[in-house]
C-alpha atoms as a PDB file:
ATOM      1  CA  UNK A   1      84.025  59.278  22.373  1.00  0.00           C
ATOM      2  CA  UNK A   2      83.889  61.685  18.566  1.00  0.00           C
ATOM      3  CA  UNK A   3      81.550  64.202  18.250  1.00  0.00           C
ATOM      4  CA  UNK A   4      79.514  62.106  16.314  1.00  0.00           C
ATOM      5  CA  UNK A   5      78.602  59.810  19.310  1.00  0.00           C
ATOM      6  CA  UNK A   6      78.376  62.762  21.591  1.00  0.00           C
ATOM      7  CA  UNK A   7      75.562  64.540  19.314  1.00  0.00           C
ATOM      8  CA  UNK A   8      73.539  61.013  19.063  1.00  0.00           C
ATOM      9  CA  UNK A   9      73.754  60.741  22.975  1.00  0.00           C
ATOM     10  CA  UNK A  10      72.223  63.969  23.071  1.00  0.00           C
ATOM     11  CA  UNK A  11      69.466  63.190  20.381  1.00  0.00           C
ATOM     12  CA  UNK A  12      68.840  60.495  22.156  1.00  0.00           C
ATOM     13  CA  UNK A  13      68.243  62.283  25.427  1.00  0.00           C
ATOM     14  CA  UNK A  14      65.649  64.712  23.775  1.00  0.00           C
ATOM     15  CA  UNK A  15      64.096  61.658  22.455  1.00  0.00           C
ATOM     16  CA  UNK A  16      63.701  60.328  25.422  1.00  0.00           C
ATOM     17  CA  UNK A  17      62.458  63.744  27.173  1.00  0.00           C
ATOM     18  CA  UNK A  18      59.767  63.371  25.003  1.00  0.00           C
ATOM     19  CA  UNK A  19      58.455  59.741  25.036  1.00  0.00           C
ATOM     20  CA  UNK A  20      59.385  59.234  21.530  1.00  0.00           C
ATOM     21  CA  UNK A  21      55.981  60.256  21.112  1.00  0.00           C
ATOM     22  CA  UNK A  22      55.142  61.978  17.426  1.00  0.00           C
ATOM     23  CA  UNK A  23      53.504  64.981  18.792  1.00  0.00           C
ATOM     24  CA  UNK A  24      56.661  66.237  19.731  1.00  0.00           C
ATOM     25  CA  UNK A  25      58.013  65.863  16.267  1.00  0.00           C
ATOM     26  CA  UNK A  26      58.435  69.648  15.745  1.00  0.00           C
ATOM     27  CA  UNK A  27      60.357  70.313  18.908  1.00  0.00           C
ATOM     28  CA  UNK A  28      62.501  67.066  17.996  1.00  0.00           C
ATOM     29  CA  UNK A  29      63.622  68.457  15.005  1.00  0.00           C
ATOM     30  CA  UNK A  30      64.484  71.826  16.348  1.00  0.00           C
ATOM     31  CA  UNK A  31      66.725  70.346  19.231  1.00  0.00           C
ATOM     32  CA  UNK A  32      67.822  67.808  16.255  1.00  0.00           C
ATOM     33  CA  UNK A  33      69.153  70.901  14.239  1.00  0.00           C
ATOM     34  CA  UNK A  34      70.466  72.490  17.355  1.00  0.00           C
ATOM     35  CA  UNK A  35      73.084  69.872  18.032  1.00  0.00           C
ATOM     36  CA  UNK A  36      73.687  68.817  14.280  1.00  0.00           C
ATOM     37  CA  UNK A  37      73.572  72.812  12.946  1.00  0.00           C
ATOM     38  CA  UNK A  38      71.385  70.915  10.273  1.00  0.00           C
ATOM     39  CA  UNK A  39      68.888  68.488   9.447  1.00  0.00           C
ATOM     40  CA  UNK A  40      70.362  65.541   6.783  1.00  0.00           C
ATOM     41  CA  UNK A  41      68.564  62.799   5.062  1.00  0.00           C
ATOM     42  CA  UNK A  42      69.950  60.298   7.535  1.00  0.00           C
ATOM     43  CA  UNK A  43      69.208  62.174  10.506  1.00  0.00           C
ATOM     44  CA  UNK A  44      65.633  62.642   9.237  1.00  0.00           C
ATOM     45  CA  UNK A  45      65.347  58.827   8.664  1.00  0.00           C
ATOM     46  CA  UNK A  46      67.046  58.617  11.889  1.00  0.00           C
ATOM     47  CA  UNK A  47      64.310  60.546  13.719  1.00  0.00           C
ATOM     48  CA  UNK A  48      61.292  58.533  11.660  1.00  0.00           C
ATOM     49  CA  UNK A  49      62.545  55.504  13.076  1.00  0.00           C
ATOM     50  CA  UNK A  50      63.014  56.878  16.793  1.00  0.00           C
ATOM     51  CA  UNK A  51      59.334  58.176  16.723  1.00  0.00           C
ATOM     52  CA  UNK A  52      57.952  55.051  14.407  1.00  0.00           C
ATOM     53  CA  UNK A  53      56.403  57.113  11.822  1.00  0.00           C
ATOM     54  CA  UNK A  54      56.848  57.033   8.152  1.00  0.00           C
ATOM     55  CA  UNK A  55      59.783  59.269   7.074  1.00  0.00           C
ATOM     56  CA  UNK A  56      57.592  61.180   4.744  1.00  0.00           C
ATOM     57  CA  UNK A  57      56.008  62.726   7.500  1.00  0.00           C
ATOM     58  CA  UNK A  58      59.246  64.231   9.282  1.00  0.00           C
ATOM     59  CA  UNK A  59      60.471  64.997   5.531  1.00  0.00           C
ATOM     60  CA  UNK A  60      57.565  66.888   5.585  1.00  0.00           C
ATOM     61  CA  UNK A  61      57.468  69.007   8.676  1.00  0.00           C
ATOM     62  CA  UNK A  62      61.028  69.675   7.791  1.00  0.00           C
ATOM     63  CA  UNK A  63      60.569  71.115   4.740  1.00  0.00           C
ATOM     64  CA  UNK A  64      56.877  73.433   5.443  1.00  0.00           C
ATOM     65  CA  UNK A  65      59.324  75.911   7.901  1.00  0.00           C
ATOM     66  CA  UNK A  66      62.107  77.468   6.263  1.00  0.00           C
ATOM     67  CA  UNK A  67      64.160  77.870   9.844  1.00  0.00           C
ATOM     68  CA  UNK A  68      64.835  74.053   9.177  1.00  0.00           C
ATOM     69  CA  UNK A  69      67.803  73.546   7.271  1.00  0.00           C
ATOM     70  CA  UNK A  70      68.477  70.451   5.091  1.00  0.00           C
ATOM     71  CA  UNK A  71      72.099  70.957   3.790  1.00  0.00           C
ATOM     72  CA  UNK A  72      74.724  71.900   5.841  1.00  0.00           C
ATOM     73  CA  UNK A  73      75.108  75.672   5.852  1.00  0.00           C
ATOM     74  CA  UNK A  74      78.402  77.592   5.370  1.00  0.00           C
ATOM     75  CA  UNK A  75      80.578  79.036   7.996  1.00  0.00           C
ATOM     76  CA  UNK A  76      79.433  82.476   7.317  1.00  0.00           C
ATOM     77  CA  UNK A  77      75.855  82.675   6.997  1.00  0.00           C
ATOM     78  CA  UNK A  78      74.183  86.159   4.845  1.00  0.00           C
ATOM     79  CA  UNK A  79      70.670  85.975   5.138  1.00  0.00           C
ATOM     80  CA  UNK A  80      68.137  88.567   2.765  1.00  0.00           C
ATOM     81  CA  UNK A  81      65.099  89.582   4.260  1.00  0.00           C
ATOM     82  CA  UNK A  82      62.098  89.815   1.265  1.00  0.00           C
ATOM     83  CA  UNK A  83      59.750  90.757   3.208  1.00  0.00           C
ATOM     84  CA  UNK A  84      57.345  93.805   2.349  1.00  0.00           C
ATOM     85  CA  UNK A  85      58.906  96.531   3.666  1.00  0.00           C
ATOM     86  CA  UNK A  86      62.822  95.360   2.763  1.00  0.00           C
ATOM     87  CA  UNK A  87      61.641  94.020  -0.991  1.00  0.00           C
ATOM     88  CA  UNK A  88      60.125  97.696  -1.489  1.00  0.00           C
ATOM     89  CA  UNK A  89      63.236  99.589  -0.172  1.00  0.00           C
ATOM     90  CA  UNK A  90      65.484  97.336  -2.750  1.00  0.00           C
ATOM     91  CA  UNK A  91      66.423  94.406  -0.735  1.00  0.00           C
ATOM     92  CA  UNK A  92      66.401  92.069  -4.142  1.00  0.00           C
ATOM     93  CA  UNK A  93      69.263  94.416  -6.083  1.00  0.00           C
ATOM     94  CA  UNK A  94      71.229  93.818  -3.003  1.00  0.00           C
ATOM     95  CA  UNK A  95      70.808  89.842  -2.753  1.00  0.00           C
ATOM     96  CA  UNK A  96      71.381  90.010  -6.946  1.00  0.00           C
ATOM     97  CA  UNK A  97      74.779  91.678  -5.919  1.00  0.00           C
ATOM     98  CA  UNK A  98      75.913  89.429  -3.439  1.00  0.00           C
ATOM     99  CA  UNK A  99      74.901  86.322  -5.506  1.00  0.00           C
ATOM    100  CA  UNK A 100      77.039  88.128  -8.434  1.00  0.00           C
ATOM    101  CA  UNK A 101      79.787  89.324  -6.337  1.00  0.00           C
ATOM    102  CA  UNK A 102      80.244  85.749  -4.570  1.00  0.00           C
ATOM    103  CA  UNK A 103      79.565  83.261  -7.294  1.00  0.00           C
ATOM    104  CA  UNK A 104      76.308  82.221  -5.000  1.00  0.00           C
ATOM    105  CA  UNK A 105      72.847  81.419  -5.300  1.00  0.00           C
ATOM    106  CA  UNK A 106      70.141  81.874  -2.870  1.00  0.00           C
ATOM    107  CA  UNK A 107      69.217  78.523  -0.581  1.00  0.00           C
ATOM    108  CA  UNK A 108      72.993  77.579  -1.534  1.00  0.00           C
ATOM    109  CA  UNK A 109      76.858  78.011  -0.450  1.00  0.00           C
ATOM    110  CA  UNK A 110      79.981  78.767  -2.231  1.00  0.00           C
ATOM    111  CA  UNK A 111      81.602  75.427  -2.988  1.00  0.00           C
ATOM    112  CA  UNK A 112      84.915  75.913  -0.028  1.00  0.00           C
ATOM    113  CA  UNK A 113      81.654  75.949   2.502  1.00  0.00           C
ATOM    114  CA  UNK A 114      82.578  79.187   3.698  1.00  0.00           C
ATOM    115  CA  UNK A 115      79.305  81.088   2.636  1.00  0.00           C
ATOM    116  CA  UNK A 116      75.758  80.662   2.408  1.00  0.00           C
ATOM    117  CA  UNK A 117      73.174  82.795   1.121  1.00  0.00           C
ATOM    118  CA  UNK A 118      69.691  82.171   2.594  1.00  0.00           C
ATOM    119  CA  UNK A 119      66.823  84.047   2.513  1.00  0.00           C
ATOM    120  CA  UNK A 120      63.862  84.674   4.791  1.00  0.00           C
ATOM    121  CA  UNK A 121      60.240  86.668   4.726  1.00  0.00           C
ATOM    122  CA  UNK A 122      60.440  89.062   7.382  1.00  0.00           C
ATOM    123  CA  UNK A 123      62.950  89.172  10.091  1.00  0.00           C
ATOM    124  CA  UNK A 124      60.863  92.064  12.005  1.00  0.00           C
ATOM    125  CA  UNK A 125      63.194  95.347  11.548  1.00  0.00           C
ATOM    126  CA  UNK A 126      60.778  96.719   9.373  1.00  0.00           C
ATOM    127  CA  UNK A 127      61.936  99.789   9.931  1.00  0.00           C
ATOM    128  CA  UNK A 128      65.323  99.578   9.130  1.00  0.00           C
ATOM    129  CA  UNK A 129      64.346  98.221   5.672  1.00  0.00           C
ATOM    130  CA  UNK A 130      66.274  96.983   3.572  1.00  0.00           C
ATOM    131  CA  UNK A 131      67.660  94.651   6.353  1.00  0.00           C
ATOM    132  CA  UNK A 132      70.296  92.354   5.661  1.00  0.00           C
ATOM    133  CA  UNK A 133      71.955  89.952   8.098  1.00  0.00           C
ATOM    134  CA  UNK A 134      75.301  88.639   7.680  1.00  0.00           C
ATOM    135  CA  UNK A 135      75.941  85.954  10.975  1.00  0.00           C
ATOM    136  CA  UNK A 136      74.060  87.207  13.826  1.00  0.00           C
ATOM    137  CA  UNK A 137      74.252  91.146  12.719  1.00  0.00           C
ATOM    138  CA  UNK A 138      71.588  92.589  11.243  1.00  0.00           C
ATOM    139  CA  UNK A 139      72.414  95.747   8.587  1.00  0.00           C
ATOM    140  CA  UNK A 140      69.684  97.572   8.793  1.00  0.00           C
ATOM    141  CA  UNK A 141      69.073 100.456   5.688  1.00  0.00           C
ATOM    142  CA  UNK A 142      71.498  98.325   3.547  1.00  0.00           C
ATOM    143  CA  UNK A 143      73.263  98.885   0.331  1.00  0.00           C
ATOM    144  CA  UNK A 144      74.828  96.907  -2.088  1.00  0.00           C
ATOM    145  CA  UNK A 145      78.476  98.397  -1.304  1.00  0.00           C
ATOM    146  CA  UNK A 146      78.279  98.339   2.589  1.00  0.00           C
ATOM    147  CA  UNK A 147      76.919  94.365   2.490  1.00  0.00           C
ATOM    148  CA  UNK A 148      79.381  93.141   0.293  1.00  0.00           C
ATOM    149  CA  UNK A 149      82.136  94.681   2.439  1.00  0.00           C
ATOM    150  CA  UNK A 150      80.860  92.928   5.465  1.00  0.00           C
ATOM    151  CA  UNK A 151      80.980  89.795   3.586  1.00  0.00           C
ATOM    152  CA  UNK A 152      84.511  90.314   2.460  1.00  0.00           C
ATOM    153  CA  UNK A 153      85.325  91.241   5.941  1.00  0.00           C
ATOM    154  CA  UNK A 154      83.980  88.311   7.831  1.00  0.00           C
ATOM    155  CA  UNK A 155      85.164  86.081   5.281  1.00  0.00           C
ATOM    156  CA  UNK A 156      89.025  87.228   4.899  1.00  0.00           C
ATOM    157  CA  UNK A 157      89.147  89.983   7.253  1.00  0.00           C
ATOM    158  CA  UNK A 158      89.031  93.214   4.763  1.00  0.00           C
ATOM    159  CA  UNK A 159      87.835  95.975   6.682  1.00  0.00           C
ATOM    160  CA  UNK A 160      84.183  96.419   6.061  1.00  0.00           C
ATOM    161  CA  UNK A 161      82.721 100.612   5.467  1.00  0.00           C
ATOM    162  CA  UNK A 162      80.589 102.050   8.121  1.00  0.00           C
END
């Protein structure tokens, strides 16, 4: 059986956890973009019909919370926090550099699908501002040189500065 079956079996299951009922919709479509990584136009239509309501609606919930994700992200994922305290400390010359330095634009990914730059309002290290997070590591009191060398490192393996 591919992947592709295996992931619908499990969709399917979480469907059926929850009655196919639409006040479950939310949690749906975070399980959804659990096993998929993202949430497509097909899989969206795919969940309208499951639940029997118009796809409109499920567009819609998708797209109100930015932790949904519509296109599938890159393999590397740098995400900018612009919240208060990081856009005060100097958070947006940083995601300026990166989109210079990589050719990228924020919400999008370089075109080999290795990168994606996201960005988010407040990812609660406040005091660490400006906070960048590159994967699953948050840089806290970020600059422009120390980000892009993570970057670099996690995408080709140049050492990144400490």
């Amino acid at each position: 059986m591919s992947e592709i079956d295996n992931r619908r079996l499990l969709l399917e299951k979480v469907l059926k956890e929850h009655n196919f009922q639409e006040s479950a919709l939310l949690e749906i479509l975070h399980r959804a973009q659990e096993i998929y990584g993202y949430l497509d136009k097909d899989l969206l239509m795919d969940i309208s019909g499951s639940l029997n309501i118009p796809p409109s609606h499920v567009y819609g919930v998708a797209t109100f919370y930015s932790y949904f994700k519509l296109k599938k992200p890159g393999e590397h994922i740098v995400t900018g926090c612009l919240g208060t305290a990081c856009y005060v400390k100097g958070v947006e010359q940083i995601m300026q550099a990166i989109e210079a330095e990589f050719d990228l634009k924020r919400g999008g990914s370089t075109p080999d699908g290795k990168l994606s730059l996201l960005v988010t309002r407040c990812i609660g290290a406040c005091a660490m501002a400006p906070s960048i997070v590159v994967d699953d590591e948050v840089i806290g009191k970020a600059t422009k040189g120390v980000v892009i060398a993570k970057i670099k490192s996690v995408l080709g393996g140049v050492k990144a500065e400490t």
